[in-house]
Protein backbone atom coordinates (compact mmCIF):
# COMPACT_ATOMS: atom_id res chain seq x y z
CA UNK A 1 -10.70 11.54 12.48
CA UNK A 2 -8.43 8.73 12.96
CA UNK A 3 -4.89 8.10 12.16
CA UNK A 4 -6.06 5.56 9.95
CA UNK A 5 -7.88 7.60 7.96
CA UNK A 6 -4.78 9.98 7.12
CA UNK A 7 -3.00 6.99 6.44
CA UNK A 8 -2.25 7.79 3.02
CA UNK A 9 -2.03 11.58 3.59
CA UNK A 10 0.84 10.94 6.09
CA UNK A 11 2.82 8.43 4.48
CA UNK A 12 2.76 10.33 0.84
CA UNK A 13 3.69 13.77 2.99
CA UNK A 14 6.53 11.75 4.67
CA UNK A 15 7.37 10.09 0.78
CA UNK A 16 7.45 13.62 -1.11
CA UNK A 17 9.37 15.55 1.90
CA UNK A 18 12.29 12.52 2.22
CA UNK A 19 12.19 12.26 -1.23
CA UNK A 20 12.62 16.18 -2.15
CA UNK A 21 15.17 16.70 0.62
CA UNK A 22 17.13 13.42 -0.68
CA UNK A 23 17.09 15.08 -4.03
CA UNK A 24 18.56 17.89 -2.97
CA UNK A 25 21.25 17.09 -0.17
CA UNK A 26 22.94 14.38 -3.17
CA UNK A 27 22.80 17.28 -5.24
CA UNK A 28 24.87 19.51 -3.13
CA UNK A 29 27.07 17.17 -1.81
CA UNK A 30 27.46 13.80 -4.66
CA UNK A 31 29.10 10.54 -3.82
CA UNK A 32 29.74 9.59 -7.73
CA UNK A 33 29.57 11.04 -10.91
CA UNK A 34 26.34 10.07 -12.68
CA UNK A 35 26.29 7.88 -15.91
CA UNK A 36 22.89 8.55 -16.60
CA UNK A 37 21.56 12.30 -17.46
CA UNK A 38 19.97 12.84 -14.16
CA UNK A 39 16.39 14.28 -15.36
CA UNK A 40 15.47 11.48 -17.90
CA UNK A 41 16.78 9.05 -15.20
CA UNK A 42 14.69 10.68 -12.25
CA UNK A 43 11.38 10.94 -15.18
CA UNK A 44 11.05 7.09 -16.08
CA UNK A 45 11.87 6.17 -12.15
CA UNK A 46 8.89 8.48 -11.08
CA UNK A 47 6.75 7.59 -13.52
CA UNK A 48 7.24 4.10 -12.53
CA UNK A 49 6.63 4.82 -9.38
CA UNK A 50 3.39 6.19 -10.47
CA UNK A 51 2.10 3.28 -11.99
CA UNK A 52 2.56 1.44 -9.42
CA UNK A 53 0.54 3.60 -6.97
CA UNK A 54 -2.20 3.53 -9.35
CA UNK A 55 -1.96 -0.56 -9.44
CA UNK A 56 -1.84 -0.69 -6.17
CA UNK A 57 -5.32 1.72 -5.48
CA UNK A 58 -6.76 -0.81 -8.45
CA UNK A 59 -6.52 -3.46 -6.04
CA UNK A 60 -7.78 -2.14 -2.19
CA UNK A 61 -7.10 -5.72 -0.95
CA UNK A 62 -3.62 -5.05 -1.56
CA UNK A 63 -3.60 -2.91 1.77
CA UNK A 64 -1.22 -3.84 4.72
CA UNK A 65 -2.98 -1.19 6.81
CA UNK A 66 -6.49 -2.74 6.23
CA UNK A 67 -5.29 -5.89 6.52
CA UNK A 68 -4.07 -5.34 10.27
CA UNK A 69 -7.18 -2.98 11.27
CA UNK A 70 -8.89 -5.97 10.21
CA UNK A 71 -6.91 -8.50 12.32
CA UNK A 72 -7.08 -5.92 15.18
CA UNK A 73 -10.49 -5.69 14.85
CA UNK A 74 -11.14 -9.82 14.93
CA UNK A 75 -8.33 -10.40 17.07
CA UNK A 76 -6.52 -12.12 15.05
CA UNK A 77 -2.45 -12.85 14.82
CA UNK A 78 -0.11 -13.67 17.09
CA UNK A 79 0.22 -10.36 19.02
CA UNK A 80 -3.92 -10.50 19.94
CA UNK A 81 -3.19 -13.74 21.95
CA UNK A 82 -0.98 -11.82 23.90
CA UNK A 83 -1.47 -9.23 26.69
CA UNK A 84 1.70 -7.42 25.82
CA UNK A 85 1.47 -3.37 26.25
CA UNK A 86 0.84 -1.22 23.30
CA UNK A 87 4.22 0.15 22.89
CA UNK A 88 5.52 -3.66 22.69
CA UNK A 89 3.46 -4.88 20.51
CA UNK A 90 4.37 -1.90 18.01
CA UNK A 91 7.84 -2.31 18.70
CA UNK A 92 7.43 -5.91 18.11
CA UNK A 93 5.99 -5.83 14.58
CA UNK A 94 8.64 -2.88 13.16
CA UNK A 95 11.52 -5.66 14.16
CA UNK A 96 9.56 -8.42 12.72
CA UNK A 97 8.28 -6.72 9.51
CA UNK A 98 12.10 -5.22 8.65
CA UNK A 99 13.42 -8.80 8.97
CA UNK A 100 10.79 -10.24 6.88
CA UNK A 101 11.72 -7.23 4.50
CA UNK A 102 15.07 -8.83 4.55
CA UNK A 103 14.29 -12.37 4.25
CA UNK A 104 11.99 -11.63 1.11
CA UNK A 105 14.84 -9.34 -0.17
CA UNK A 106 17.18 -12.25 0.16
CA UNK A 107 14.25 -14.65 -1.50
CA UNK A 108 13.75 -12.05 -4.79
CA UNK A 109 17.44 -12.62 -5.45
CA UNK A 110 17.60 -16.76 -4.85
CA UNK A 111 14.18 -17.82 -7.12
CA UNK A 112 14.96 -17.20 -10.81
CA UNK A 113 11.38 -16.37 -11.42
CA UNK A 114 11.54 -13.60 -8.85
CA UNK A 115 14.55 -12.30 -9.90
CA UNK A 116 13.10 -11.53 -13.51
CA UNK A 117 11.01 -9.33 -11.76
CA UNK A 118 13.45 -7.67 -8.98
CA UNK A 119 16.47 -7.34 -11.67
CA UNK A 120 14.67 -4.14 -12.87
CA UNK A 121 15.78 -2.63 -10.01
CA UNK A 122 19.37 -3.69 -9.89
CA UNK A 123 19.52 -3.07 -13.71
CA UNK A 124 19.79 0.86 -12.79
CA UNK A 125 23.29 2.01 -13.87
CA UNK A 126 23.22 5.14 -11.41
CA UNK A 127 21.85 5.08 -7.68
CA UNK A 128 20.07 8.44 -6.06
CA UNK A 129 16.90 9.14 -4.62
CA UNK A 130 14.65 7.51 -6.93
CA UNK A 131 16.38 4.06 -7.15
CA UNK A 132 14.99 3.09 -4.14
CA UNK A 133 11.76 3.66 -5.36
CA UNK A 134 12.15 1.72 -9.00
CA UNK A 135 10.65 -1.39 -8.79
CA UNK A 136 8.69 -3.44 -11.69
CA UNK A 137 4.76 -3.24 -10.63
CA UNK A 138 4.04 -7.14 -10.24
CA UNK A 139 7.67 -6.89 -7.48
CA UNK A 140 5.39 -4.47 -5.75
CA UNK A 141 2.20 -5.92 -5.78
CA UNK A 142 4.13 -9.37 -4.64
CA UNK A 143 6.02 -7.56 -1.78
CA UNK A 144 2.10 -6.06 -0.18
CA UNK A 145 0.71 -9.43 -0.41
CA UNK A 146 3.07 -10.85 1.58
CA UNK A 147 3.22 -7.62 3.91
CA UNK A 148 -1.07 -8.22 4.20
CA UNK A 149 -0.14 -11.86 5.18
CA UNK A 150 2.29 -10.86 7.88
CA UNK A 151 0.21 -8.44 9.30
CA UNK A 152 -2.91 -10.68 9.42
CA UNK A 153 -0.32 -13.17 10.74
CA UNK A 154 1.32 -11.18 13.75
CA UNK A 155 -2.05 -9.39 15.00
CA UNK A 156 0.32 -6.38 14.16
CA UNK A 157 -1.46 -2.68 15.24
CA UNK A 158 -2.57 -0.89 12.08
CA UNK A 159 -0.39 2.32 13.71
CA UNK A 160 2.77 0.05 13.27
CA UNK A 161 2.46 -0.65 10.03
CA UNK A 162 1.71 3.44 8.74
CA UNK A 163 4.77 3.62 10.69
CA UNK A 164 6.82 0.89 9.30
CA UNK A 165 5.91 1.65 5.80
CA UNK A 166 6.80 5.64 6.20
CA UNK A 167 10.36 3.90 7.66
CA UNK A 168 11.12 1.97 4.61
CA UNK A 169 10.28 4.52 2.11
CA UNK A 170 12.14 6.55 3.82
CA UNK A 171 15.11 4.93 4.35
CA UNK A 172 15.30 3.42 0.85
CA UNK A 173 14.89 6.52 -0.82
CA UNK A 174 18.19 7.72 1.50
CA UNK A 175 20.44 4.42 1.37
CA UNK A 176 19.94 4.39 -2.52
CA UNK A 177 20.99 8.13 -2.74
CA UNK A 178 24.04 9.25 -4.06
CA UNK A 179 24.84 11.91 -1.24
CA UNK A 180 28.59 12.08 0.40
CA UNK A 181 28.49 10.90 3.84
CA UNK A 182 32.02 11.46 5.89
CA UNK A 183 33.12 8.20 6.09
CA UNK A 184 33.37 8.74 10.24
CA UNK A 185 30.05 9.34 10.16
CA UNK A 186 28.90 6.67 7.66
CA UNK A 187 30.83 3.94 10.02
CA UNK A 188 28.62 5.80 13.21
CA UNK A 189 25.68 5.48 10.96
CA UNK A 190 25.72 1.66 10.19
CA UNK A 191 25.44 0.34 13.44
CA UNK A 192 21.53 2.03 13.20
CA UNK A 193 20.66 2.61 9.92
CA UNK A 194 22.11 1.04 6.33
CA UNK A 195 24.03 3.92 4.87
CA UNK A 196 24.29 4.81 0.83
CA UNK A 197 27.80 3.20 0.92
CA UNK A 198 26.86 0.02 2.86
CA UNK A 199 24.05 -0.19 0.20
CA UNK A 200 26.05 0.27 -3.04
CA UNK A 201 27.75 -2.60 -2.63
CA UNK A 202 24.51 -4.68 -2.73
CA UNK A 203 24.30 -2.81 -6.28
CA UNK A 204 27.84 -3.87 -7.67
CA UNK A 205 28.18 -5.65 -10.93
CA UNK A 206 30.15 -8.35 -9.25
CA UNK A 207 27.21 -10.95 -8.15
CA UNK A 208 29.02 -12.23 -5.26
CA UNK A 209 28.29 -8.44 -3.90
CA UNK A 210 24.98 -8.34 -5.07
CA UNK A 211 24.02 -11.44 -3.03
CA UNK A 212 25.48 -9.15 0.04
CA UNK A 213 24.10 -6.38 2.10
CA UNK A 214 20.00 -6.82 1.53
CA UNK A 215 19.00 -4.80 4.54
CA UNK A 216 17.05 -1.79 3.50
CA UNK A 217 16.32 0.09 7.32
CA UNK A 218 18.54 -1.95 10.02
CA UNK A 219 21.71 -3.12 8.91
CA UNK A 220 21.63 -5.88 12.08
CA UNK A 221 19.98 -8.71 9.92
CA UNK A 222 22.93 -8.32 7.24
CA UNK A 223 25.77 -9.31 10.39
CA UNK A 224 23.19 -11.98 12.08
CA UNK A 225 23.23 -14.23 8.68
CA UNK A 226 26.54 -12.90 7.85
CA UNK A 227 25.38 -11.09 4.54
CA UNK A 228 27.39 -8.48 5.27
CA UNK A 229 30.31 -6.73 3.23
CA UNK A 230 31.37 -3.77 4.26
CA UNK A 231 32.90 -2.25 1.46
CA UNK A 232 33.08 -3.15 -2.28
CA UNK A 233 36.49 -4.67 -4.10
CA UNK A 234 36.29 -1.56 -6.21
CA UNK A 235 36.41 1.90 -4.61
CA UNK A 236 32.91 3.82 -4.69
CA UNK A 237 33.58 6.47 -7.30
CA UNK A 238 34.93 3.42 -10.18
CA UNK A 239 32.24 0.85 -8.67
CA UNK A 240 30.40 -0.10 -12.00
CA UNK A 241 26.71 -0.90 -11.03
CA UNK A 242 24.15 -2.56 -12.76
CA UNK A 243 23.55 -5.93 -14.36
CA UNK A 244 26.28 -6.84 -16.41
CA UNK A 245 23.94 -7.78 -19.75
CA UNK A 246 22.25 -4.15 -19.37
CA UNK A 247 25.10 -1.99 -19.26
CA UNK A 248 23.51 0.63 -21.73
CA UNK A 249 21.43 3.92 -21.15
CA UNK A 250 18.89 2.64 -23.72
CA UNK A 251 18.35 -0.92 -22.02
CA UNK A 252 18.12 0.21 -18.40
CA UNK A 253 15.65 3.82 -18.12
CA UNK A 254 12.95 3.71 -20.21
CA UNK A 255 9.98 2.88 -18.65
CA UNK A 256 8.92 0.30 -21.35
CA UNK A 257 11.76 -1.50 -20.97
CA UNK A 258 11.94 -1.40 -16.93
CA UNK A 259 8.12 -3.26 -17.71
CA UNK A 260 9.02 -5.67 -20.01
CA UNK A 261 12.23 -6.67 -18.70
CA UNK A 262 11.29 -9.54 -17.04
CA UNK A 263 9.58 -11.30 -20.10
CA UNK A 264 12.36 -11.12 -22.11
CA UNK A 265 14.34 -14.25 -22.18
């Protein structure tokens, strides 16, 4: 048996065991009081989450795996013109797929039709665990389109991307979280890894600190195109997040209206 063929094994084992240790380190140790009962909030973001998994299975195209054991096996992309070394040409595609993470991240906020779709994430009132996980379905099946397309594009090793993908779960489940870093350690932290407090500001009310901070695993892209603000106007515990027109429990956690959201005018 290949690693390809645990694929999904190992990146939901790495999903459920970030995700359940998440939960419970921001329970112990909270950054913010919630505004948002904390089980119906964590129900409607996981059940989101499982609808989108299921859309996603519905549609095996949809697979940024497949799509670069395919280009592997035809030789295809960039990095199969190349006779760089394995560990290079993995390397390689984590760097280039976490800045094309960024650059869609920064597209989803600029085109008013994507931002219907994306605002159903930023429309969350609290941030933990699941946040990083709430997206609408037709943001996610967008987002592995684009991934397939890169993939086929760079040539990238199918190992990369299993890789890559268990990287970005994983660190958007933790920079969403509401856990208490030190704030020593949180400035240590952000020269590797966007922290929960670097990230919060990208969830402010304020716009001009939405459109800041967009990284999701390396925080380098954010100082490169100078997207970066370190820390919000407000302090973190009074930092109101959200959308400013969905400021109420009722508008923001159901799942029916995380789904419809983006028709409404």
């Amino acid at each position: 048996m290949t690693i390809l063929e645990h694929a999904s094994t190992i990146r939901l084992s790495f999903f459920l065991g970030v995700l359940v240790v998440m939960m419970i380190l921001e329970s112990l140790s909270p950054r913010r009081v919630r505004v948002v009962a904390r089980g119906i909030h964590t129900f409607h973001n996981l059940l989101l989450v499982v609808i989108n998994s299921v859309a996603l299975r519905l549609i095996p195209v949809l697979s940024a795996v497949a799509a670069a054991n395919w280009a592997t096996t035809e030789q295809w992309g960039v990095l199969n013109l190349v006779a760089f070394p394995y560990w290079l040409n993995v390397l390689v595609s984590l760097l280039l797929f976490d800045l094309m993470i960024y650059g869609q991240h920064v597209m989803v906020h600029h085109v008013p039709l994507l931002w219907r779709f994306h605002k159903v994430h930023h429309a969350d009132l609290d941030l933990d665990a699941t946040s990083g996980l709430r997206f609408h379905t037709v943001e996610i099946l967008f987002s592995m389109a684009l991934k397939c397309l890169a993939a086929i594009g760079l040539g990238a090793p199918p190992e990369a991307i299993i890789l890559f993908e268990v990287i970005l779960n994983a660190s958007s489940i933790f920079n969403h979280s509401n856990l208490f870093i030190p704030l020593k350690m949180d400035r240590f932290l952000r020269w590797i890894i966007v922290t929960p407090d670097m990230h919060r500001v990208h969830h402010s009310i304020i716009r001009s600190e939405t459109n800041r901070n967009f990284g999701f695993n390396l925080p380098w892209w954010d100082w490169l195109f100078r997207t970066y603000q370190a820390q919000p106007k407000a302090d973190h515990q009074t930092l109101i997040l959200g959308l400013e027109e969905k400021q109420t429990e009722k508008k923001t956690v159901s799942l029916w209206t995380m789904l419809k959201m983006p028709f409404e005018k």
